[in-house]
PDB file of N, CA and C in Angstrom:
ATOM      1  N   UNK A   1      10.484   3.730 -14.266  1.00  0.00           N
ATOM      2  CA  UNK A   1      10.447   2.530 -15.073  1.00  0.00           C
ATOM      3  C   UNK A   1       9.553   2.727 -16.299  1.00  0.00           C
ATOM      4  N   UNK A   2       8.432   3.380 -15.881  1.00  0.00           N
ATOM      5  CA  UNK A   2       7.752   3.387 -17.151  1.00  0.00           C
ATOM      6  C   UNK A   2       7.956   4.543 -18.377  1.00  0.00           C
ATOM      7  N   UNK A   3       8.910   5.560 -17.719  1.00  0.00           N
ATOM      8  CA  UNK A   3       9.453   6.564 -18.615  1.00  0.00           C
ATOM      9  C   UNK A   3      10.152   5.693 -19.582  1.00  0.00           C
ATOM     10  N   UNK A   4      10.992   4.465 -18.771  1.00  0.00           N
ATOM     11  CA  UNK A   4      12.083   3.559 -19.945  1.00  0.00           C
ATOM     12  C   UNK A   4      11.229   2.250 -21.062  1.00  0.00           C
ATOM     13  N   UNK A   5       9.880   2.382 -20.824  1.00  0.00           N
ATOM     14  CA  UNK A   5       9.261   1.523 -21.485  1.00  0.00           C
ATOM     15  C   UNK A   5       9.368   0.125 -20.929  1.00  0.00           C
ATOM     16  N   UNK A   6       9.331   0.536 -19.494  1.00  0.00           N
ATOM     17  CA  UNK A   6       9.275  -0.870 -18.814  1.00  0.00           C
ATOM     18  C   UNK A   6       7.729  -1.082 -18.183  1.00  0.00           C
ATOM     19  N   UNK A   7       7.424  -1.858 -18.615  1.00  0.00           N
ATOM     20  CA  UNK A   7       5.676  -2.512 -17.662  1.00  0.00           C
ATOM     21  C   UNK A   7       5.900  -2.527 -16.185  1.00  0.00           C
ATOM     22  N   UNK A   8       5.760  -2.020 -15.532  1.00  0.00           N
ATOM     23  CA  UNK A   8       5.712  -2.634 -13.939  1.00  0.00           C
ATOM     24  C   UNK A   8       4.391  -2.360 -13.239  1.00  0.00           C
ATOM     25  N   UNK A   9       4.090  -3.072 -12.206  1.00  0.00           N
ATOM     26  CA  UNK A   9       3.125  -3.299 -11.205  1.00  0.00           C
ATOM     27  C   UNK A   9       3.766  -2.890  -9.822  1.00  0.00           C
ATOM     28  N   UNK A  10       2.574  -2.798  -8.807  1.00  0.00           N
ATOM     29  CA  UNK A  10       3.155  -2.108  -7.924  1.00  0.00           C
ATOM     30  C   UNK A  10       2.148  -3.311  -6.874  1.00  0.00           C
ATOM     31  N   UNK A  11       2.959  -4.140  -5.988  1.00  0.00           N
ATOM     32  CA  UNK A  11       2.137  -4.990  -4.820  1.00  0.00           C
ATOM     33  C   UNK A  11       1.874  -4.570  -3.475  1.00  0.00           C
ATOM     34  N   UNK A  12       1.175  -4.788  -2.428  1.00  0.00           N
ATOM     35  CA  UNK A  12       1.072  -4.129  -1.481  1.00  0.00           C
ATOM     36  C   UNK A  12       1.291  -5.699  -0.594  1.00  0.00           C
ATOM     37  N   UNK A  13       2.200  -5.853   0.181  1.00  0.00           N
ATOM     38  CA  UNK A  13       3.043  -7.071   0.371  1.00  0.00           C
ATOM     39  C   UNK A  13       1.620  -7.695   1.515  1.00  0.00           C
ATOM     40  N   UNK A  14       1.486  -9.297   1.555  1.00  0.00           N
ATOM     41  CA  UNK A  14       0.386  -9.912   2.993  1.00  0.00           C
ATOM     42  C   UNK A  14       0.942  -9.838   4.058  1.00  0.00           C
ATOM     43  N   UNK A  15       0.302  -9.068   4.772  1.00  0.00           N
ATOM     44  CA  UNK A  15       1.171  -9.451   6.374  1.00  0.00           C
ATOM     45  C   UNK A  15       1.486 -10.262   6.918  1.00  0.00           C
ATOM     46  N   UNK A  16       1.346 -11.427   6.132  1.00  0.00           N
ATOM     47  CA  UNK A  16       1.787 -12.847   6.494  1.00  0.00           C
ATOM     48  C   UNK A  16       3.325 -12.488   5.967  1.00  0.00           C
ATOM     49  N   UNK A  17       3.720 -12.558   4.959  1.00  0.00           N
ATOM     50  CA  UNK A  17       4.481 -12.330   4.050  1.00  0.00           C
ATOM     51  C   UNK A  17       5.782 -11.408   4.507  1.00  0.00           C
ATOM     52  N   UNK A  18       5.630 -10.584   6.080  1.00  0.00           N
ATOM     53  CA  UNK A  18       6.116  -9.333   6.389  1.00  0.00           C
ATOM     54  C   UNK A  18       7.362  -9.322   7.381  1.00  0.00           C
ATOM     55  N   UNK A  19       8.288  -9.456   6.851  1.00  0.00           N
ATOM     56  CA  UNK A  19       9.473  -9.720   7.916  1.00  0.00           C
ATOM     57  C   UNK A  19       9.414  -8.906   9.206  1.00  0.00           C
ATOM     58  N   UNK A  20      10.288  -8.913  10.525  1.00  0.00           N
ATOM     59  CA  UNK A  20      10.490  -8.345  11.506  1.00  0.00           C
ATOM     60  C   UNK A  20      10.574  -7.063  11.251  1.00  0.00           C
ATOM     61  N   UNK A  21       9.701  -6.453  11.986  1.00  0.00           N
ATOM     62  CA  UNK A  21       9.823  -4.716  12.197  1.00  0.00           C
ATOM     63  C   UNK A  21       9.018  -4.340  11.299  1.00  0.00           C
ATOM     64  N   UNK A  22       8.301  -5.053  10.277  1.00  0.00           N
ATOM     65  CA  UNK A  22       7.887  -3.987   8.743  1.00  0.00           C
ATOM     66  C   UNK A  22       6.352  -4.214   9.343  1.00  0.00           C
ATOM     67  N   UNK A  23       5.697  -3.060   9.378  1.00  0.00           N
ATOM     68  CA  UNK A  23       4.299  -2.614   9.317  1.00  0.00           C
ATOM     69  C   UNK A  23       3.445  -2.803   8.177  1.00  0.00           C
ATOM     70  N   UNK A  24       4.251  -2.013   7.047  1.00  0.00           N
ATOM     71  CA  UNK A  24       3.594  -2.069   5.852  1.00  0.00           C
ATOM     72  C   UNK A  24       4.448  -2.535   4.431  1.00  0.00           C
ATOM     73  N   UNK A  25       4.191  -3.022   3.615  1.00  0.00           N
ATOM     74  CA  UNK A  25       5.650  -3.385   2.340  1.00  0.00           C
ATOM     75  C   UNK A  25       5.096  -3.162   1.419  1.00  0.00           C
ATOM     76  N   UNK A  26       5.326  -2.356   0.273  1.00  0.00           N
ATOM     77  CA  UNK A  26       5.087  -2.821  -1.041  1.00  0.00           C
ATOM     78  C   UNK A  26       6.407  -2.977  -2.313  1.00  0.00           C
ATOM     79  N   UNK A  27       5.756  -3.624  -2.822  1.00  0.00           N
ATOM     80  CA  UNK A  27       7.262  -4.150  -4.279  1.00  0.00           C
ATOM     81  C   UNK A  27       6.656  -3.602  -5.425  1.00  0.00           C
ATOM     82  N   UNK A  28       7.855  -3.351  -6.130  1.00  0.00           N
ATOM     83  CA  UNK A  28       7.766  -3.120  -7.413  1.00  0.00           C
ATOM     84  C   UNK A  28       8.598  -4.236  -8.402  1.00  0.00           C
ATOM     85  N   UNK A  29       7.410  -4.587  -9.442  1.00  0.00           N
ATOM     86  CA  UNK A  29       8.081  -5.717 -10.155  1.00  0.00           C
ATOM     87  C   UNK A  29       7.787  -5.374 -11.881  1.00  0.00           C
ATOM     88  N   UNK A  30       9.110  -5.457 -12.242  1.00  0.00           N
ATOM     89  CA  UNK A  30       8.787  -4.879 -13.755  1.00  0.00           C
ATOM     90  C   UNK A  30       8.732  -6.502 -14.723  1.00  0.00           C
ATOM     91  N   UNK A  31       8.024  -6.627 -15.713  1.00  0.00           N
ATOM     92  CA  UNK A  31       7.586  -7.511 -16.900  1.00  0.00           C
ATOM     93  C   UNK A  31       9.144  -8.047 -17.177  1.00  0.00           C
ATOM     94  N   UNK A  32       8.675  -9.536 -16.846  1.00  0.00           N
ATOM     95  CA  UNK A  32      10.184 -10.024 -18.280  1.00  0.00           C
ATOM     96  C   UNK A  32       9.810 -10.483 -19.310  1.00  0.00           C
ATOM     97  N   UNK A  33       9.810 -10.445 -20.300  1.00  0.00           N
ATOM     98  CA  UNK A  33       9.519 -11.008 -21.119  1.00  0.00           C
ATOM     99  C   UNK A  33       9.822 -12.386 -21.951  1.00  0.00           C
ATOM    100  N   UNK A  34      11.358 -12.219 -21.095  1.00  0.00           N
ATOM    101  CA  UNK A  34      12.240 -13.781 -21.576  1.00  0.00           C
ATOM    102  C   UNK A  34      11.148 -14.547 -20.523  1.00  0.00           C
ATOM    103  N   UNK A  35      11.081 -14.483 -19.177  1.00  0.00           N
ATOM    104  CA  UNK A  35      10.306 -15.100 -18.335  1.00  0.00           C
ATOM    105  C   UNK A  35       8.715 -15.105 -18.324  1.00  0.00           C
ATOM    106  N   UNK A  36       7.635 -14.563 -18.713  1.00  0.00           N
ATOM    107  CA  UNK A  36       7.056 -14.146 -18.946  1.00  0.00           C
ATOM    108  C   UNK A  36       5.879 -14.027 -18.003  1.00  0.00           C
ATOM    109  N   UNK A  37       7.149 -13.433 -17.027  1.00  0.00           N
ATOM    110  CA  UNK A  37       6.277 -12.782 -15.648  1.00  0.00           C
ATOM    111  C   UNK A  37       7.076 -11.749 -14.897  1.00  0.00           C
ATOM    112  N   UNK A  38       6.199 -11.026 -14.455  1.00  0.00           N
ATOM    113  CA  UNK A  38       6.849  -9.941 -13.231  1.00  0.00           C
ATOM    114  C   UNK A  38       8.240 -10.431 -12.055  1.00  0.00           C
ATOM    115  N   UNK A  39       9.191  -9.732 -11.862  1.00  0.00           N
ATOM    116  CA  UNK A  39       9.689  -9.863 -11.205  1.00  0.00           C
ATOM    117  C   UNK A  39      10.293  -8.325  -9.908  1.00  0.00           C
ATOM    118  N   UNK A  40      10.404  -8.850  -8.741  1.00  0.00           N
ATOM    119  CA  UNK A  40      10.477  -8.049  -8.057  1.00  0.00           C
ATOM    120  C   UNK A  40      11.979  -6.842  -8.247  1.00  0.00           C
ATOM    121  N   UNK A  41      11.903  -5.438  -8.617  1.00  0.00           N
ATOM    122  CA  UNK A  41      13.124  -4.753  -9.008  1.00  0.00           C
ATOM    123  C   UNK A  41      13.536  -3.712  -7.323  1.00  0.00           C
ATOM    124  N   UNK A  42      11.997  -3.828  -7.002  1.00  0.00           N
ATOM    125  CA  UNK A  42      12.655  -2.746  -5.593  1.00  0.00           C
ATOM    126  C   UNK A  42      11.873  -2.709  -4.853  1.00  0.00           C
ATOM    127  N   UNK A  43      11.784  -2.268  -3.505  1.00  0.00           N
ATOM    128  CA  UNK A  43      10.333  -2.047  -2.429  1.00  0.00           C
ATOM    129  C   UNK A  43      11.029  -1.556  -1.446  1.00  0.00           C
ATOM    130  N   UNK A  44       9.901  -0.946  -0.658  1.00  0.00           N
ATOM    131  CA  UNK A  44       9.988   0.143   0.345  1.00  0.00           C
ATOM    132  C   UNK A  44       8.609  -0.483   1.170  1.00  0.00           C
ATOM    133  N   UNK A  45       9.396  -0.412   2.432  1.00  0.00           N
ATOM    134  CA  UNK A  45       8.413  -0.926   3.463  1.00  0.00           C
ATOM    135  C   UNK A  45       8.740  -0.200   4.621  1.00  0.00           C
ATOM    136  N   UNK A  46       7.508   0.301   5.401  1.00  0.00           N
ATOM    137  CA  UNK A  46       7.183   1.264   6.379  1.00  0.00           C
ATOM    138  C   UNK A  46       7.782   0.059   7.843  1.00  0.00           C
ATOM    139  N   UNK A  47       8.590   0.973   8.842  1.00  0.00           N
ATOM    140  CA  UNK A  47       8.771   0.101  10.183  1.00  0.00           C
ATOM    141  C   UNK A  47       8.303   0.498  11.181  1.00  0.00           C
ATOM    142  N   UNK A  48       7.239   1.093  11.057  1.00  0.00           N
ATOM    143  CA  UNK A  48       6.059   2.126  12.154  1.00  0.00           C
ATOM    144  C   UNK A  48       7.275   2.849  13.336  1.00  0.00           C
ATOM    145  N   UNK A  49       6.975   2.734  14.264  1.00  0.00           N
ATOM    146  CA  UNK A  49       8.240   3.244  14.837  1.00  0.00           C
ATOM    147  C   UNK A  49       9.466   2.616  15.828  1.00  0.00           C
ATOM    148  N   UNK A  50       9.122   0.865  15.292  1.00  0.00           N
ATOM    149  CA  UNK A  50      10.239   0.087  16.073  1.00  0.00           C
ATOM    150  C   UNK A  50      11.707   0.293  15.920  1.00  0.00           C
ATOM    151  N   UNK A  51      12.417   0.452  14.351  1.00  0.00           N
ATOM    152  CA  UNK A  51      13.083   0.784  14.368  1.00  0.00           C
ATOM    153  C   UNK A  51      13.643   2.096  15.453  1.00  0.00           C
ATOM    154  N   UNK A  52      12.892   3.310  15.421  1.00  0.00           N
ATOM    155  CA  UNK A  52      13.422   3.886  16.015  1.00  0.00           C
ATOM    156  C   UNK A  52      13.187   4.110  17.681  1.00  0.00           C
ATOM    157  N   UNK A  53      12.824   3.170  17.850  1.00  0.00           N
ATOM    158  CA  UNK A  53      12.486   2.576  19.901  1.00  0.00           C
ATOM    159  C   UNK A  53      13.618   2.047  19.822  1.00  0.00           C
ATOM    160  N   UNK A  54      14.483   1.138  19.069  1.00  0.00           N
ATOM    161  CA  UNK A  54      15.841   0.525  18.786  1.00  0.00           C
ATOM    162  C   UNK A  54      16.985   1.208  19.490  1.00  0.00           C
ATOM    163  N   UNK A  55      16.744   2.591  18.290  1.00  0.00           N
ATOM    164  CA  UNK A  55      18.060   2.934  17.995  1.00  0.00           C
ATOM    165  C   UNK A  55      17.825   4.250  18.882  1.00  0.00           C
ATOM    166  N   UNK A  56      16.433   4.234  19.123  1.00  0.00           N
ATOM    167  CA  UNK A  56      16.665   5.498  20.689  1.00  0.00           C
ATOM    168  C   UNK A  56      16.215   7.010  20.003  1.00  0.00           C
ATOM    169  N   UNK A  57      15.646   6.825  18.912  1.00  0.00           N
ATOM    170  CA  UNK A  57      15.642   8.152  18.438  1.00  0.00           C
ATOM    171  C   UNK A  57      14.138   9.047  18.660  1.00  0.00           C
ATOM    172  N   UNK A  58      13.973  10.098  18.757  1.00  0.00           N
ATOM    173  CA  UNK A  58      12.955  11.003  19.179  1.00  0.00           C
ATOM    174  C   UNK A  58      12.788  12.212  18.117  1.00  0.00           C
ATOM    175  N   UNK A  59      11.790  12.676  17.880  1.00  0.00           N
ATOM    176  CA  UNK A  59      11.523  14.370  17.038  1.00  0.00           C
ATOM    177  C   UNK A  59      11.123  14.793  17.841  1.00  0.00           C
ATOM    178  N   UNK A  60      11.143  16.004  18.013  1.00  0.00           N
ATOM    179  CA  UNK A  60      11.008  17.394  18.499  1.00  0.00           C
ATOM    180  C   UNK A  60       9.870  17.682  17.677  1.00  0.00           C
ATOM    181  N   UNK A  61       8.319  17.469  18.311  1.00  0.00           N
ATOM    182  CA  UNK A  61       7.050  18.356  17.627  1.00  0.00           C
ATOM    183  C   UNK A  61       6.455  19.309  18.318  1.00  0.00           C
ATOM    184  N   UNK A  62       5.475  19.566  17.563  1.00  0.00           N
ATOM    185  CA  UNK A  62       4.597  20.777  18.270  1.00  0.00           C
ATOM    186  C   UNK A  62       4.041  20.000  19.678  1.00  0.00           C
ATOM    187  N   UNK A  63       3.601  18.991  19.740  1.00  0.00           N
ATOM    188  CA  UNK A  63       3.267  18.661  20.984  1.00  0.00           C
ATOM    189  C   UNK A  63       3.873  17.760  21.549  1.00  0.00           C
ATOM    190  N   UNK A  64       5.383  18.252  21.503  1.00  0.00           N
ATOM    191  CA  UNK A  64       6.453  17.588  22.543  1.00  0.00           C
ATOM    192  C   UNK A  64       7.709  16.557  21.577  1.00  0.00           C
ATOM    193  N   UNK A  65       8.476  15.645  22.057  1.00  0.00           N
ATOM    194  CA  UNK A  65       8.571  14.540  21.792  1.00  0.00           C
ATOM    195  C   UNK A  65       7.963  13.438  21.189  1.00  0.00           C
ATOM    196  N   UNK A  66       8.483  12.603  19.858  1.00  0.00           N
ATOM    197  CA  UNK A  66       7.975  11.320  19.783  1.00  0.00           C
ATOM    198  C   UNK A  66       8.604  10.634  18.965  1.00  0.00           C
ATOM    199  N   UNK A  67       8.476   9.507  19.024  1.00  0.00           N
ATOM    200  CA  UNK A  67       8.930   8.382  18.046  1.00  0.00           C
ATOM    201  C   UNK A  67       8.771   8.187  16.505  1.00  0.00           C
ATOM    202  N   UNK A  68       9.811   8.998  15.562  1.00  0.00           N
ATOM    203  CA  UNK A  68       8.955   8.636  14.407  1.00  0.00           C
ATOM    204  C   UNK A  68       8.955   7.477  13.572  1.00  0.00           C
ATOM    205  N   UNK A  69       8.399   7.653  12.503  1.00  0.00           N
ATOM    206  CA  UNK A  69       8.421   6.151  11.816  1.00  0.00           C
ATOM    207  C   UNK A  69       9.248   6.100  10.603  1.00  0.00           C
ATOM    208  N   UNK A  70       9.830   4.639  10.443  1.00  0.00           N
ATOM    209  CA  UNK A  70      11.115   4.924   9.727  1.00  0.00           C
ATOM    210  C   UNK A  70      10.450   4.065   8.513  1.00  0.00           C
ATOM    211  N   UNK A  71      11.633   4.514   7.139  1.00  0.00           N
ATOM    212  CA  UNK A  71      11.479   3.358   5.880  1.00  0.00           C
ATOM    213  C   UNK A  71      12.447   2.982   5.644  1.00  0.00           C
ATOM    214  N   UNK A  72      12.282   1.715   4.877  1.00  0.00           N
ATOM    215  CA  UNK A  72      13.727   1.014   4.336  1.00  0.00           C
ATOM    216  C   UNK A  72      13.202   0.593   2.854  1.00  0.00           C
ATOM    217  N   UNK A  73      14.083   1.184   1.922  1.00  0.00           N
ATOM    218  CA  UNK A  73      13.667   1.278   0.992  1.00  0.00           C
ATOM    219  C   UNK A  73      15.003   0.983   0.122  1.00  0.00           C
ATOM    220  N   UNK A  74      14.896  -0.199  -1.437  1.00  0.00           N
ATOM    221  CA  UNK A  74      16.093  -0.505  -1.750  1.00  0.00           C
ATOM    222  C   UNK A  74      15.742   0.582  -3.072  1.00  0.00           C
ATOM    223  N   UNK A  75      15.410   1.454  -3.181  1.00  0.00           N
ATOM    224  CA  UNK A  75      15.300   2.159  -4.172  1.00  0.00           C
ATOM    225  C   UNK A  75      15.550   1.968  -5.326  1.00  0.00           C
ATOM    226  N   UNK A  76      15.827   1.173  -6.089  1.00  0.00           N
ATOM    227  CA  UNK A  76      16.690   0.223  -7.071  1.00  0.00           C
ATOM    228  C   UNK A  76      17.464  -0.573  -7.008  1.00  0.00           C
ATOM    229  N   UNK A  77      17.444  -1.872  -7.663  1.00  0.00           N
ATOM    230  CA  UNK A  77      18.663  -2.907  -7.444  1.00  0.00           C
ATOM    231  C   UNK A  77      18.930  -2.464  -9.470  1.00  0.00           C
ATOM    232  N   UNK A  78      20.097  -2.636  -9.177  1.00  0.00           N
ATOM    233  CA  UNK A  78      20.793  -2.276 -10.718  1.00  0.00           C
ATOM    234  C   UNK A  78      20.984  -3.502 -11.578  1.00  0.00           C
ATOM    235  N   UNK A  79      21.522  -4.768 -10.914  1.00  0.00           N
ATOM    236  CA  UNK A  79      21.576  -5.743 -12.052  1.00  0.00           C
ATOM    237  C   UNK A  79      20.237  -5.658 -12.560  1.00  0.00           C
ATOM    238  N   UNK A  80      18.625  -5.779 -11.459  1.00  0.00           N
ATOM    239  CA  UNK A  80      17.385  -6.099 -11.829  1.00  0.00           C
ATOM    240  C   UNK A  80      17.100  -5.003 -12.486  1.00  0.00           C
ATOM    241  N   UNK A  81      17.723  -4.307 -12.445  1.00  0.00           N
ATOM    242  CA  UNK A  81      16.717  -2.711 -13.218  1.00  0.00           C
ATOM    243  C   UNK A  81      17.417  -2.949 -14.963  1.00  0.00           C
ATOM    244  N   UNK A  82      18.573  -3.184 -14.998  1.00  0.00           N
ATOM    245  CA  UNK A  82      19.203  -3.583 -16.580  1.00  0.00           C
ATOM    246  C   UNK A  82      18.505  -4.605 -16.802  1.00  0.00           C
ATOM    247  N   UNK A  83      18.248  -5.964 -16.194  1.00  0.00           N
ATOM    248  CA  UNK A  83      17.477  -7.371 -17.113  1.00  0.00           C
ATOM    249  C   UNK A  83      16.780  -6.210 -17.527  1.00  0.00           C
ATOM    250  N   UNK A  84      15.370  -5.442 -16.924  1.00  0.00           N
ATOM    251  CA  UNK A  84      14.450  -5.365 -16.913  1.00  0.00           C
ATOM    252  C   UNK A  84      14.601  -4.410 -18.533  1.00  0.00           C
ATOM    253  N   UNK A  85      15.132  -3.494 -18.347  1.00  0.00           N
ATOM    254  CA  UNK A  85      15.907  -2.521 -19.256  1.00  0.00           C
ATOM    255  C   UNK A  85      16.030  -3.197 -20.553  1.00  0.00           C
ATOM    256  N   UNK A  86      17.009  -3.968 -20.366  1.00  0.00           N
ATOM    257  CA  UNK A  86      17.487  -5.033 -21.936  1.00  0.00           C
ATOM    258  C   UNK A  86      16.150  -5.810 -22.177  1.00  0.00           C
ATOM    259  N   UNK A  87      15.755  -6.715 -21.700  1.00  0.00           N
ATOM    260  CA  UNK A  87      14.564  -7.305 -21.991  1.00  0.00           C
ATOM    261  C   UNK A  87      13.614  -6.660 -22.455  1.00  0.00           C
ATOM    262  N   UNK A  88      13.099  -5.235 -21.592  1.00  0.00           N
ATOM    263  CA  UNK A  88      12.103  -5.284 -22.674  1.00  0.00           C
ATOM    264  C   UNK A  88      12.327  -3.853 -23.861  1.00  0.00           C
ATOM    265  N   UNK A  89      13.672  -3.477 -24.235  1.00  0.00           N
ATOM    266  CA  UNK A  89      13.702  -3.223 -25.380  1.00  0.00           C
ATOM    267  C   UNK A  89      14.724  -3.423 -26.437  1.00  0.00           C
ATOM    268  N   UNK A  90      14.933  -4.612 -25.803  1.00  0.00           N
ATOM    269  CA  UNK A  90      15.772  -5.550 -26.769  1.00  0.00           C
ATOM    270  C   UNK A  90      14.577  -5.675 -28.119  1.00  0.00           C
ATOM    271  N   UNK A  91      15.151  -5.243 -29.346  1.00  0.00           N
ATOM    272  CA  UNK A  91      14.826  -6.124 -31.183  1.00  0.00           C
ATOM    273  C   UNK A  91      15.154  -6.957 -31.137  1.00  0.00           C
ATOM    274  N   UNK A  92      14.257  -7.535 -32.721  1.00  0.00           N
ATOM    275  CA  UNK A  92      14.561  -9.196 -32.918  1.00  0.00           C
ATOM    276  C   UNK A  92      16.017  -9.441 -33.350  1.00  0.00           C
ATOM    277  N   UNK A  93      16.452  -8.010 -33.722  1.00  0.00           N
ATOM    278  CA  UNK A  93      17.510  -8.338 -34.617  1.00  0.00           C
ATOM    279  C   UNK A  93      19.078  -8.167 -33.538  1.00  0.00           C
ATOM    280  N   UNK A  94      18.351  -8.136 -32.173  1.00  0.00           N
ATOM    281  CA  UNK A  94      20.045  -7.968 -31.278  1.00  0.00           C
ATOM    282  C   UNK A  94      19.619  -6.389 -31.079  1.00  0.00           C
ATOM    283  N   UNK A  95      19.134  -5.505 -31.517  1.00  0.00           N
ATOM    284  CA  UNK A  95      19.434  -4.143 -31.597  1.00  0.00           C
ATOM    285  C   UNK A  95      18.956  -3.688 -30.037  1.00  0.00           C
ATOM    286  N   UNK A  96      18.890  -3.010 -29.431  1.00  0.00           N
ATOM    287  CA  UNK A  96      18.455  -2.318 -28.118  1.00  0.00           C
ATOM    288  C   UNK A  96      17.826  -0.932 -28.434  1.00  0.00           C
ATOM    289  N   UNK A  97      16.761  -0.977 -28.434  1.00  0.00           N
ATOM    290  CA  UNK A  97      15.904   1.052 -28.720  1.00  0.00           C
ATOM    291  C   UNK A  97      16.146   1.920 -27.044  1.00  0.00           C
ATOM    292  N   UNK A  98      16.407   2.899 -27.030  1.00  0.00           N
ATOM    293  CA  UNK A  98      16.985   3.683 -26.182  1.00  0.00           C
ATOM    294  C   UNK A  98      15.913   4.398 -25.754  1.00  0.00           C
ATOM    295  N   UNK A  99      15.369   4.663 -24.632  1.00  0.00           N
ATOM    296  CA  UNK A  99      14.193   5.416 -24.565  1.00  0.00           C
ATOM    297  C   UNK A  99      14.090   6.645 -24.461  1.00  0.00           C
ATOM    298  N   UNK A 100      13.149   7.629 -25.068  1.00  0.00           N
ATOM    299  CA  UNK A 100      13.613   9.243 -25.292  1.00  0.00           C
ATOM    300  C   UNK A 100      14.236   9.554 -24.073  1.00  0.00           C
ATOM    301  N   UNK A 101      13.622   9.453 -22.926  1.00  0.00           N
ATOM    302  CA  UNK A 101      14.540   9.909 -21.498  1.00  0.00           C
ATOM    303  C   UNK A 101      15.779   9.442 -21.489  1.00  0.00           C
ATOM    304  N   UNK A 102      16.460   8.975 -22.210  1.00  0.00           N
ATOM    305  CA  UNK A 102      18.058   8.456 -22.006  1.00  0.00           C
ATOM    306  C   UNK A 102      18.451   8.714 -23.238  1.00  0.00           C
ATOM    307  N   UNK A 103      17.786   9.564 -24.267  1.00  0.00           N
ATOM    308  CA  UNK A 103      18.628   9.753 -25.356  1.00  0.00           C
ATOM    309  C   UNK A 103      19.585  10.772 -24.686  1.00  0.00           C
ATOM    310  N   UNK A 104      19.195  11.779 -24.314  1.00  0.00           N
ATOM    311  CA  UNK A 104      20.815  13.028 -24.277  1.00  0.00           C
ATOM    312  C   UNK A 104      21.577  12.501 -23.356  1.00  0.00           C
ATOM    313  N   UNK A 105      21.556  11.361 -22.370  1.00  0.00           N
ATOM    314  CA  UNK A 105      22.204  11.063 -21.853  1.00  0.00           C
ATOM    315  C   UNK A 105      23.589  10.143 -22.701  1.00  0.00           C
ATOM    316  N   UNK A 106      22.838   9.623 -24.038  1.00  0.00           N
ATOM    317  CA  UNK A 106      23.603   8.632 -24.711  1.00  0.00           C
ATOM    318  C   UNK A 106      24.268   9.649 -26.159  1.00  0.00           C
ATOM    319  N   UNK A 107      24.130  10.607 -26.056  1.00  0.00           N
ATOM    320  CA  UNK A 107      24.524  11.416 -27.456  1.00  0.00           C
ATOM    321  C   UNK A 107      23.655  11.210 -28.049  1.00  0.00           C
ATOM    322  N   UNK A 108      22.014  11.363 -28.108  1.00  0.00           N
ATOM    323  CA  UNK A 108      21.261  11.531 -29.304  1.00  0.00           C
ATOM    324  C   UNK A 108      20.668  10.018 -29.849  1.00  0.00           C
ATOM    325  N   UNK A 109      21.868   9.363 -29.036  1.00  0.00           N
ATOM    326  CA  UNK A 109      21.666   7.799 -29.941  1.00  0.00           C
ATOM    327  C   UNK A 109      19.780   6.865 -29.459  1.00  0.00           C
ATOM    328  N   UNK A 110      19.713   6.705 -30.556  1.00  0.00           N
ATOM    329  CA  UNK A 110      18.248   5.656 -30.314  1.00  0.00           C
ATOM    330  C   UNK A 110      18.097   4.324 -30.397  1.00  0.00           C
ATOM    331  N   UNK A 111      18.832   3.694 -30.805  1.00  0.00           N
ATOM    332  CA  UNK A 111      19.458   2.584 -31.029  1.00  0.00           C
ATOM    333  C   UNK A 111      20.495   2.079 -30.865  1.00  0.00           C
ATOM    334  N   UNK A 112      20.379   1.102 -30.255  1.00  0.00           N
ATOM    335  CA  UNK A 112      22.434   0.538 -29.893  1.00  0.00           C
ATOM    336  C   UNK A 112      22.320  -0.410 -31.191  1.00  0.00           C
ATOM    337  N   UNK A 113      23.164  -1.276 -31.666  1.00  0.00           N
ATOM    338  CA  UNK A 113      23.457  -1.745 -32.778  1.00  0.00           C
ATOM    339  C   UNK A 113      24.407  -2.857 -32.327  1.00  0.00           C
ATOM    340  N   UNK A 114      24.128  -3.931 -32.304  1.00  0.00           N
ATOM    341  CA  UNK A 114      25.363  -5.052 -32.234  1.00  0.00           C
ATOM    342  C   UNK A 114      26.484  -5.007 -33.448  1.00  0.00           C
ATOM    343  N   UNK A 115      27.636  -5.287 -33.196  1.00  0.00           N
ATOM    344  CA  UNK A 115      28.479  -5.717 -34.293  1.00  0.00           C
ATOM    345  C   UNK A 115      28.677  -7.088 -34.311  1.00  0.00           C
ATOM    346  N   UNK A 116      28.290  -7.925 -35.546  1.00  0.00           N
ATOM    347  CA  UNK A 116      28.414  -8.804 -35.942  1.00  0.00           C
ATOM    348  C   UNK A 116      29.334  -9.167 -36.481  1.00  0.00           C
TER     349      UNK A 116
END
């Protein structure tokens, strides 16, 4: 996110706050600027090893058998990752600036350009 010139913060979720199975959570929430607050784009939260008491699963370690611990992680949501994207390098003038990491992806281009 911040390669694309997006602001984000990183939360470490209250255990109040912590749905079934999750041990540990944290979110990632990048700047809106139309809104002019953080919003949540993705998170990954630790399920110590209930999930896998569930689903029955075991590793093979140096000292035997055990239960490991699983993540669930939305690694990106895409509509939220574009607001986040357009918003914050949207110009006054409509234009969109392209961030060096996505220029060769776009042909070189640095600027998108509305047609009016």
């Amino acid at each position: 996110f911040r390669s694309l010139d997006i602001p984000v913060r990183q939360l470490e979720c209250c255990s109040g706050d912590l749905a079934d199975l999750k041990v540990k959570s944290c979110d990632i929430e990048a700047w809106s600027p139309r809104q002019q607050k953080y919003f949540e784009v993705c998170s990954c939260s630790n399920l110590g090893d209930a999930q896998a008491r569930r689903l029955k699963m075991r590793v093979k370690g140096e000292n035997g058998m055990y239960l490991p611990h699983t993540l669930n992680n939305t690694v990106v949501a895409p509509p939220r990752m574009l607001i986040a994207f357009l918003e914050n390098n949207l110009q006054a003038d409509g234009s969109v600036t392209i961030p060096e990491p996505l220029r060769p992806y776009m042909g070189g281009t640095a600027v998108l350009t509305p047609k009016h």
